[in-house]
N, C-alpha and C. Protein backbone atom coordinates (compact mmCIF):
# COMPACT_ATOMS: atom_id res chain seq x y z
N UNK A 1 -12.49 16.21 -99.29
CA UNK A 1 -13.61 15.65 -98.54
C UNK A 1 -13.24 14.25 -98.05
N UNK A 2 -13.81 13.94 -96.67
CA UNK A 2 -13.20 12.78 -96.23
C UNK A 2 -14.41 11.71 -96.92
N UNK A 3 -13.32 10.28 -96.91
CA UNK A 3 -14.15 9.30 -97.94
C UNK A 3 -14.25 8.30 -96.85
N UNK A 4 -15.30 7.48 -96.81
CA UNK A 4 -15.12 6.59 -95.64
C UNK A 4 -16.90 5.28 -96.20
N UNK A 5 -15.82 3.90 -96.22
CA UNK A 5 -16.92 2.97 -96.25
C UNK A 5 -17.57 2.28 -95.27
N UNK A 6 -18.65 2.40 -95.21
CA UNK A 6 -19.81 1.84 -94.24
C UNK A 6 -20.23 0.34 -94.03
N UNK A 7 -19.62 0.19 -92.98
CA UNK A 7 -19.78 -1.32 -92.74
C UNK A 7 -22.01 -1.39 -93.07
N UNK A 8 -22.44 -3.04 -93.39
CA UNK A 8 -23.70 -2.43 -93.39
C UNK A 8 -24.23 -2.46 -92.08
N UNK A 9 -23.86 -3.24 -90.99
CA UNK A 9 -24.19 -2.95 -89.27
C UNK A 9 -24.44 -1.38 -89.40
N UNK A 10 -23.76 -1.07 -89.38
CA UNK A 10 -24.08 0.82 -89.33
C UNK A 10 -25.36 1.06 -90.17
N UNK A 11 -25.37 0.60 -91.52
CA UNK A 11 -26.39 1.02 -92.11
C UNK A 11 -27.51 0.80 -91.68
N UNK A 12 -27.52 -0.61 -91.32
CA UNK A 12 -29.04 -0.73 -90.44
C UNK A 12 -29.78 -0.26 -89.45
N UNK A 13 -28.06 0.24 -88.20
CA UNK A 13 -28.79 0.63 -87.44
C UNK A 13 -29.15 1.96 -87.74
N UNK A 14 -29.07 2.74 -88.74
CA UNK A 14 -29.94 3.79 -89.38
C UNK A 14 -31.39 3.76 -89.71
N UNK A 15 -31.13 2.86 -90.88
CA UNK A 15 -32.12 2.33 -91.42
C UNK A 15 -33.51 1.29 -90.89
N UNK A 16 -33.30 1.12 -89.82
CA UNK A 16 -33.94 -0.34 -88.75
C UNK A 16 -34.24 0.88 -87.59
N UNK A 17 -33.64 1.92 -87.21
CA UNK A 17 -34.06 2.50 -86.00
C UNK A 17 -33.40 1.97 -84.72
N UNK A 18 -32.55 0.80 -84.94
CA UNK A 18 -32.09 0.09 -83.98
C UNK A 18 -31.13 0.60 -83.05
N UNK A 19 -31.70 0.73 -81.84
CA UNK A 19 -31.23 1.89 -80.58
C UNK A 19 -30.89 0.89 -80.07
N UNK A 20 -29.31 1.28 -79.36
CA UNK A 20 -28.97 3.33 -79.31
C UNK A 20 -28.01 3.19 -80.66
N UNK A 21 -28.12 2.58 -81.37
CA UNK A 21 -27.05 2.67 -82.37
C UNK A 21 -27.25 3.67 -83.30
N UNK A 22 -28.81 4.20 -83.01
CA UNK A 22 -29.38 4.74 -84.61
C UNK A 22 -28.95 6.17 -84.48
N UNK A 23 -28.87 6.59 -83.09
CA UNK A 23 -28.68 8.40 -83.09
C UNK A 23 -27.14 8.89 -83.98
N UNK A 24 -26.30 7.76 -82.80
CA UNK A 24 -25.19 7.96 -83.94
C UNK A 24 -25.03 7.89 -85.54
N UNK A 25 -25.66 6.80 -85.99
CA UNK A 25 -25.57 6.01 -87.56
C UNK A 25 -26.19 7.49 -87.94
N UNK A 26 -27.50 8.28 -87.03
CA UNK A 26 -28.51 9.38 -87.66
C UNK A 26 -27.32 10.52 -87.90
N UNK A 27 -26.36 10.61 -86.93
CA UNK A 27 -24.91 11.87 -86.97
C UNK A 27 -24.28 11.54 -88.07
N UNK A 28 -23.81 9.94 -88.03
CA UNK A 28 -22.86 10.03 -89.60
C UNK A 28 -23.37 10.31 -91.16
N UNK A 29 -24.72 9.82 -91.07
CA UNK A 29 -25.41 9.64 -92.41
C UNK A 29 -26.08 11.34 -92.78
N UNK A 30 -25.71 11.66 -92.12
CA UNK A 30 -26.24 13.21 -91.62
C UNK A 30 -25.38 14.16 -92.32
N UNK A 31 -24.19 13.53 -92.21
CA UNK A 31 -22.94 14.30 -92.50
C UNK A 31 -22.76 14.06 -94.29
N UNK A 32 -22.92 12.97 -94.46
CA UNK A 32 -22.92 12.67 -95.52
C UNK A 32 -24.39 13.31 -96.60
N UNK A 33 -25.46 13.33 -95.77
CA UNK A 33 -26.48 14.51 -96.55
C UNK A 33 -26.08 16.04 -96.51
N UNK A 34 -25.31 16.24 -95.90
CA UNK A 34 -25.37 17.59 -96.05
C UNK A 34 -23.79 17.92 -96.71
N UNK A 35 -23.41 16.76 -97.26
CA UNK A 35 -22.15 17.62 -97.95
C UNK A 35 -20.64 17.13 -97.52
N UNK A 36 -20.37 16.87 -95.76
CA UNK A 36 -19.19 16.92 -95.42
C UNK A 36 -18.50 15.96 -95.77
N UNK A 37 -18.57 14.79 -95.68
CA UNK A 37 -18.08 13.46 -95.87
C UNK A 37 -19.00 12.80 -97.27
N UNK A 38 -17.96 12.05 -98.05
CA UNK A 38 -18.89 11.21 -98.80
C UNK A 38 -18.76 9.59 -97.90
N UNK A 39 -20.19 8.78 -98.05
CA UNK A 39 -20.05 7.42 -97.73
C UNK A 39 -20.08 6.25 -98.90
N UNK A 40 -19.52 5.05 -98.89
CA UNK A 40 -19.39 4.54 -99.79
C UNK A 40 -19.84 3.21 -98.83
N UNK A 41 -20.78 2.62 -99.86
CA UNK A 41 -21.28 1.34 -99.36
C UNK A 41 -21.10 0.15 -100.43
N UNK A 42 -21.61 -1.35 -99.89
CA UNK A 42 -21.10 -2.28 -101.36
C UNK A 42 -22.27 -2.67 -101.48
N UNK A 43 -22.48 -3.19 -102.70
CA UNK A 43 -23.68 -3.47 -103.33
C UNK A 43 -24.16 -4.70 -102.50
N UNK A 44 -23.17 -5.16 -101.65
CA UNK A 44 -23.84 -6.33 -101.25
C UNK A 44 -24.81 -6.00 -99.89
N UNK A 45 -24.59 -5.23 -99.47
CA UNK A 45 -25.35 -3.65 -98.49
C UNK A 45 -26.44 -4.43 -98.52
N UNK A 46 -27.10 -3.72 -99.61
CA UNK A 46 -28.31 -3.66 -99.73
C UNK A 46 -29.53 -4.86 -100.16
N UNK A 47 -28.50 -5.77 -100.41
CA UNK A 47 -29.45 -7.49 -100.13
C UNK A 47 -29.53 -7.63 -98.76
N UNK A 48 -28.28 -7.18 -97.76
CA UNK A 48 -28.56 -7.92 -96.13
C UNK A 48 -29.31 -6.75 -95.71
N UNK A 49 -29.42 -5.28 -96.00
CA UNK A 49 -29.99 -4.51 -95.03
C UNK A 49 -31.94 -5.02 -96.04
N UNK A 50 -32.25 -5.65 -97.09
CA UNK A 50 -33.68 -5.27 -97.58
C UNK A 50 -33.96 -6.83 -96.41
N UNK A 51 -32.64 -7.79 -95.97
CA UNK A 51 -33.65 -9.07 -95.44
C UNK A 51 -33.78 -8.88 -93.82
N UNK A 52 -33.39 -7.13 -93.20
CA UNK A 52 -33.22 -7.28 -92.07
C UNK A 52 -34.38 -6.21 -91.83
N UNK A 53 -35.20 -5.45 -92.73
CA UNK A 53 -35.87 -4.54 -92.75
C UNK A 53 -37.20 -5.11 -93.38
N UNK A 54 -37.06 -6.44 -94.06
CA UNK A 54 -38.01 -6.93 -94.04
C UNK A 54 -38.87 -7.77 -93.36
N UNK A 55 -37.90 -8.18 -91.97
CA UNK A 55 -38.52 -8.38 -91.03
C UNK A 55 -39.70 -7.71 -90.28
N UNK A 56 -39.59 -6.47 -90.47
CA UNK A 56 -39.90 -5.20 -89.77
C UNK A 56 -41.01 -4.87 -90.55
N UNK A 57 -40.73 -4.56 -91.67
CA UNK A 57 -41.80 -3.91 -92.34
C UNK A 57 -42.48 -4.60 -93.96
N UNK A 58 -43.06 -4.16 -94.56
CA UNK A 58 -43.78 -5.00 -96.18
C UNK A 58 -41.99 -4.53 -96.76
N UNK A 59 -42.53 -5.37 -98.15
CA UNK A 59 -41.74 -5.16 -99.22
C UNK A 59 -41.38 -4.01 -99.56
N UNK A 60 -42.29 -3.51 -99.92
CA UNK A 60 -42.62 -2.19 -100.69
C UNK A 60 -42.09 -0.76 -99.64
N UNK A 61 -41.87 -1.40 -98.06
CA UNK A 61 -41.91 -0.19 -97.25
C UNK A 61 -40.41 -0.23 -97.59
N UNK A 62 -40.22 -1.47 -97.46
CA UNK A 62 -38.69 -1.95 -97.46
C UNK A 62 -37.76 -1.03 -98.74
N UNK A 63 -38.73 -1.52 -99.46
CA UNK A 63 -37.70 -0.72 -101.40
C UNK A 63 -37.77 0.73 -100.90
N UNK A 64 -38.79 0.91 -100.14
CA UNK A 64 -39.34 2.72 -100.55
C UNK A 64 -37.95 3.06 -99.57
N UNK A 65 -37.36 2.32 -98.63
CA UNK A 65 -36.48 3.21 -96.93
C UNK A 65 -35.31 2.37 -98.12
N UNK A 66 -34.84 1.96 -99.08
CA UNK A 66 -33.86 1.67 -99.49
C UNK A 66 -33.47 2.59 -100.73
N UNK A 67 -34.72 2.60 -101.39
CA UNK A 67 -34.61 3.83 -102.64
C UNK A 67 -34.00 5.52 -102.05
N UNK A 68 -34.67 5.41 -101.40
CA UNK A 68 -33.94 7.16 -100.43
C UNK A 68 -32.96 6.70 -99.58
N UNK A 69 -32.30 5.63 -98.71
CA UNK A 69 -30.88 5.55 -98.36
C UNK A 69 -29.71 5.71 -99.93
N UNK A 70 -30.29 5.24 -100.68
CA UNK A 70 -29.46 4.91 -102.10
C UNK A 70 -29.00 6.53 -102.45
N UNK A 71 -30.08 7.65 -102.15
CA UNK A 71 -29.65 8.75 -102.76
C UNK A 71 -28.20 9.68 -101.75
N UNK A 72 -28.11 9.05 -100.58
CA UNK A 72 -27.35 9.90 -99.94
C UNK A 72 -25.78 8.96 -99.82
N UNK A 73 -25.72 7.52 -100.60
CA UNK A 73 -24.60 6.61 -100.41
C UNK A 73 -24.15 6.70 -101.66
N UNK A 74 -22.84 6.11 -102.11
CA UNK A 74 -22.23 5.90 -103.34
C UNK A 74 -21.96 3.74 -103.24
N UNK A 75 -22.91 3.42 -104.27
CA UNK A 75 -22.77 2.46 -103.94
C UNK A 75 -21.82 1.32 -104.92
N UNK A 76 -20.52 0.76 -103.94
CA UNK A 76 -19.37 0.26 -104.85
C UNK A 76 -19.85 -0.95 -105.31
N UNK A 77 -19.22 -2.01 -106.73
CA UNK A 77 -19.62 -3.29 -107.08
C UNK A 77 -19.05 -4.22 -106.34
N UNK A 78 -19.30 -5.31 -106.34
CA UNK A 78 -18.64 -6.39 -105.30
C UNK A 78 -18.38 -7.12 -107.22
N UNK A 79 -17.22 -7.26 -107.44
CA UNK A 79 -16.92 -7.64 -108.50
C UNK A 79 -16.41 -9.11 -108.42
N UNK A 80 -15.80 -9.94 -109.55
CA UNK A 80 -15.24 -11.06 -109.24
C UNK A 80 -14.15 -10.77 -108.63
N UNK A 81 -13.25 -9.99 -108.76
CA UNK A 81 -11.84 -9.12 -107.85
C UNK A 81 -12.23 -9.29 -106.90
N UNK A 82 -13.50 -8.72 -106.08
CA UNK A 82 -13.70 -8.36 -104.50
C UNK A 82 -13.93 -10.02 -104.12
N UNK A 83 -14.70 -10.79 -104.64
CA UNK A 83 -14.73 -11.91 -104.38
C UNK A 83 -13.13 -13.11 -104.00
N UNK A 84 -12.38 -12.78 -104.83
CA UNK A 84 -11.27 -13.52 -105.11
C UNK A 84 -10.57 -12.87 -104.15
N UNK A 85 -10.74 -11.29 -103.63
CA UNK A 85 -9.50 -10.68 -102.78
C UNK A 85 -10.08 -11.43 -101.28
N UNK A 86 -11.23 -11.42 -100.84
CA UNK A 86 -11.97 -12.15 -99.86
C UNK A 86 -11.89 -13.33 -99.72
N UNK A 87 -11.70 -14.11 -100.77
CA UNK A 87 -11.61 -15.92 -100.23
C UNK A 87 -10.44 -15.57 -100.29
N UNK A 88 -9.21 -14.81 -100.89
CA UNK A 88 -7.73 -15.44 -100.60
C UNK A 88 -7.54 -14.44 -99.08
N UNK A 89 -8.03 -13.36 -97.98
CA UNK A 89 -8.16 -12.91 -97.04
C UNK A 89 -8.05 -13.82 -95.85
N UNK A 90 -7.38 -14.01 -94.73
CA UNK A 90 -7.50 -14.30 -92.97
C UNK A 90 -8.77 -13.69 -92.63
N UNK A 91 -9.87 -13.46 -93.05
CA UNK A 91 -10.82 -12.90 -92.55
C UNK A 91 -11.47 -14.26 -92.13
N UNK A 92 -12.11 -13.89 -90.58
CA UNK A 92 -13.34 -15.47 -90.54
C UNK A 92 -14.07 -15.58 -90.87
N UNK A 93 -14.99 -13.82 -91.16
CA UNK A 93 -15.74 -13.74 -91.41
C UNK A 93 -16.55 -13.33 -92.86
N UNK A 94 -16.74 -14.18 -93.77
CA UNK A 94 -16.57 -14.09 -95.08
C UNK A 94 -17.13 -12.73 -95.34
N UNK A 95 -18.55 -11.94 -94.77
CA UNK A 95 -19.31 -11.18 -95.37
C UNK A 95 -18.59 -9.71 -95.35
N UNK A 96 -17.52 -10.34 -93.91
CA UNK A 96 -16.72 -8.57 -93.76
C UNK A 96 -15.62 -8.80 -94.66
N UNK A 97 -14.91 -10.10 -94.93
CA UNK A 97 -14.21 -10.15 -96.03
C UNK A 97 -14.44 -9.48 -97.43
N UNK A 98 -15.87 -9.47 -97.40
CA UNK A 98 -16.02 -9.03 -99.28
C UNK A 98 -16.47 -7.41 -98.58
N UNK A 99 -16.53 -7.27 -98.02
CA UNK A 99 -17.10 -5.54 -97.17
C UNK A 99 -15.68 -5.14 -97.50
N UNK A 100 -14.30 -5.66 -96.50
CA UNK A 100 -13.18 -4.90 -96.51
C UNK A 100 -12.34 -4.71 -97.88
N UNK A 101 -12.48 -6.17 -98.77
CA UNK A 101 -12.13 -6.14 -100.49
C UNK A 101 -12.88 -5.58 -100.95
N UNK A 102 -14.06 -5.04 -100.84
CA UNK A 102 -14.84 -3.75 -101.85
C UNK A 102 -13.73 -2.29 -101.27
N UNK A 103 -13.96 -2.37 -100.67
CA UNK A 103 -13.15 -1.09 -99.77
C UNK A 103 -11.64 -0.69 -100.26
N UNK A 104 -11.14 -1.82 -99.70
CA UNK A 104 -9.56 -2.06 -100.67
C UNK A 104 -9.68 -2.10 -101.74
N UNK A 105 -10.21 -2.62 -102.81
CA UNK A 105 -10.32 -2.73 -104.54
C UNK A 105 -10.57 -0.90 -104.65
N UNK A 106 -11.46 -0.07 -104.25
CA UNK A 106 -11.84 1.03 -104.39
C UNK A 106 -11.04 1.92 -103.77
N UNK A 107 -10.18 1.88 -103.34
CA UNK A 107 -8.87 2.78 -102.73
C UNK A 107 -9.32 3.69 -101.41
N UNK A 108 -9.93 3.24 -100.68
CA UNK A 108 -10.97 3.78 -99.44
C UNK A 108 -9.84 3.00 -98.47
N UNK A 109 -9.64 3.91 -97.44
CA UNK A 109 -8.48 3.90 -96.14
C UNK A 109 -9.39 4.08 -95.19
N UNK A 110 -10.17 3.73 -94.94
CA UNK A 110 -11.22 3.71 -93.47
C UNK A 110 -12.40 3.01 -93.60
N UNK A 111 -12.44 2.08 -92.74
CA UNK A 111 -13.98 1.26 -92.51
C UNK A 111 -14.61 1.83 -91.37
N UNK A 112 -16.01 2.50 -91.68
CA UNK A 112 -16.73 2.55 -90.09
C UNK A 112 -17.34 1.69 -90.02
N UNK A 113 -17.35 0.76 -88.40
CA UNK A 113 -18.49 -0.23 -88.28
C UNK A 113 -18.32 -0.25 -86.63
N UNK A 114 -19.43 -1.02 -86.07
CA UNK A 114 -19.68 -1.12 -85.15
C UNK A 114 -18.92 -2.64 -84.47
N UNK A 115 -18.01 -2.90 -85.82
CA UNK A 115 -17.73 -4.25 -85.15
C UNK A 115 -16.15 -4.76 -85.56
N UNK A 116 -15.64 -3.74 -84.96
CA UNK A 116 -13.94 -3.73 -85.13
C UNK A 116 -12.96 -4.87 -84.90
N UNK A 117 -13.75 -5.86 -84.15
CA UNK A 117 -13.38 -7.49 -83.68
C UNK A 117 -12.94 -7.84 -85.01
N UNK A 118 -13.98 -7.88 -85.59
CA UNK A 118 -14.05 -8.50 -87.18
C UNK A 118 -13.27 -7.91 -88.12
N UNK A 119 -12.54 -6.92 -88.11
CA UNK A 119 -11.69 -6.44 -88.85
C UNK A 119 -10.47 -6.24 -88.39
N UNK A 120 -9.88 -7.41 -87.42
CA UNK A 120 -8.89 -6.82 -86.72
C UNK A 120 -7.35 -7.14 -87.76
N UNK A 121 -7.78 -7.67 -88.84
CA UNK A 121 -6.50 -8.10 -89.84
C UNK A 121 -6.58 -6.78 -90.74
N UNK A 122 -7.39 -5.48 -90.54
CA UNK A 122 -7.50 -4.81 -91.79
C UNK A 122 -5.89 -3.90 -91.62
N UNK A 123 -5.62 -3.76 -92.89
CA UNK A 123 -4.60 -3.25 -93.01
C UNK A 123 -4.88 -1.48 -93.29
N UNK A 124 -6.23 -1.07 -93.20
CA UNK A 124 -6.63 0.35 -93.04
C UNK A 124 -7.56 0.54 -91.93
N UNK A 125 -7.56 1.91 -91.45
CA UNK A 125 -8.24 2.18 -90.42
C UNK A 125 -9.58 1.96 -90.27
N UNK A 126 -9.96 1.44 -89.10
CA UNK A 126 -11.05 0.95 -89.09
C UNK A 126 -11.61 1.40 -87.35
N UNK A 127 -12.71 1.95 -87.76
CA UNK A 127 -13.44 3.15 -86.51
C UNK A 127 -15.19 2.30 -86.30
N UNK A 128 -14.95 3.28 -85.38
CA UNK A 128 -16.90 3.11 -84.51
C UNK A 128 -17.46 4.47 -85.08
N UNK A 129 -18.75 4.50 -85.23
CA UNK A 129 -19.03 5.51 -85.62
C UNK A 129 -18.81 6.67 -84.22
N UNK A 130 -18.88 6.40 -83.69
CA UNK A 130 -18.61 7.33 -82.39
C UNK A 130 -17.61 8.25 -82.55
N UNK A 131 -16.43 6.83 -82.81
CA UNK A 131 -15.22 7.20 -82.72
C UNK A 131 -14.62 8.22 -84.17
N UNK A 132 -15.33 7.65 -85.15
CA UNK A 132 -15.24 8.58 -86.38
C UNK A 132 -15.59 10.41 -86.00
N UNK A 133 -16.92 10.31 -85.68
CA UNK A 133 -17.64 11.73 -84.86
C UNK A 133 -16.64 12.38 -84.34
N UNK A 134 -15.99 11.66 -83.23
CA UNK A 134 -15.56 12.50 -82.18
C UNK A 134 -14.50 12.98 -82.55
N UNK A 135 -14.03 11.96 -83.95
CA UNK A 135 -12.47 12.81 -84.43
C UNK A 135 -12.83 14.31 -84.97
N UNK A 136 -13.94 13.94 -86.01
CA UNK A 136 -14.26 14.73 -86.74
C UNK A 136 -14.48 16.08 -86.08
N UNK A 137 -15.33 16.62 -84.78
CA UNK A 137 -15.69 17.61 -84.15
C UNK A 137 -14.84 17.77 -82.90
């Protein structure tokens, strides 16, 4: 089964509805409910996707659309390792730094995200969700 970690841009635009990003994010996360692919996300996920969904909606709507994303993701630790592999990283961007060291610490060879700029030092493959899809079918 193919293994693949989820930048959280992707997650949101699932989770947020945020078009046109969401039909796709709705194809990958799709794949991952029904079996084909597993997704692997980092714990740090789910602090930036509850402060970008809480814009949007209450608290409580917020936990309830995070408690059921939780059942269809595998969610990795951001450990002191992922921390230490990230500040010693060329990344500029610190938050994809500890995204791509969860990824690397966990032996995962593919990042999907919508924002490949930001990962252009990764030393594993790194896709659009589009571009993931279109391999796949």
């Amino acid at each position: 089964m193919t293994k693949v970690f989820v930048d959280t841009d992707v997650c949101i635009d699932l989770l947020s509805g945020r078009k046109p990003f969401n039909k796709t994010a709705e194809i990958l996360f799709s794949l991952a409910d029904n079996g084909k692919i597993k997704i692997y996300v980092s714990s740090l996920s789910f602090a930036n996707i509850d402060y970008v969904l809480r814009s949007r909606y209450s608290a409580t709507h917020s936990r309830k659309i995070i408690g059921t994303f939780k059942t269809i993701v595998n969610v990795l630790p951001v450990s002191s390792k992922t921390i230490d592999l990230a500040v010693a990283s060329d990344f500029n961007d610190f938050e994809d730094a500890i995204q791509y060291s969860c990824a690397i610490e966990n032996n995962l060879t593919m990042i999907i995200t919508r924002n490949i700029k930001d990962y252009k030092k990764s030393a594993i493959k790194v896709l659009t969700p589009e571009t993931f899809i279109s391999i796949l079918y």
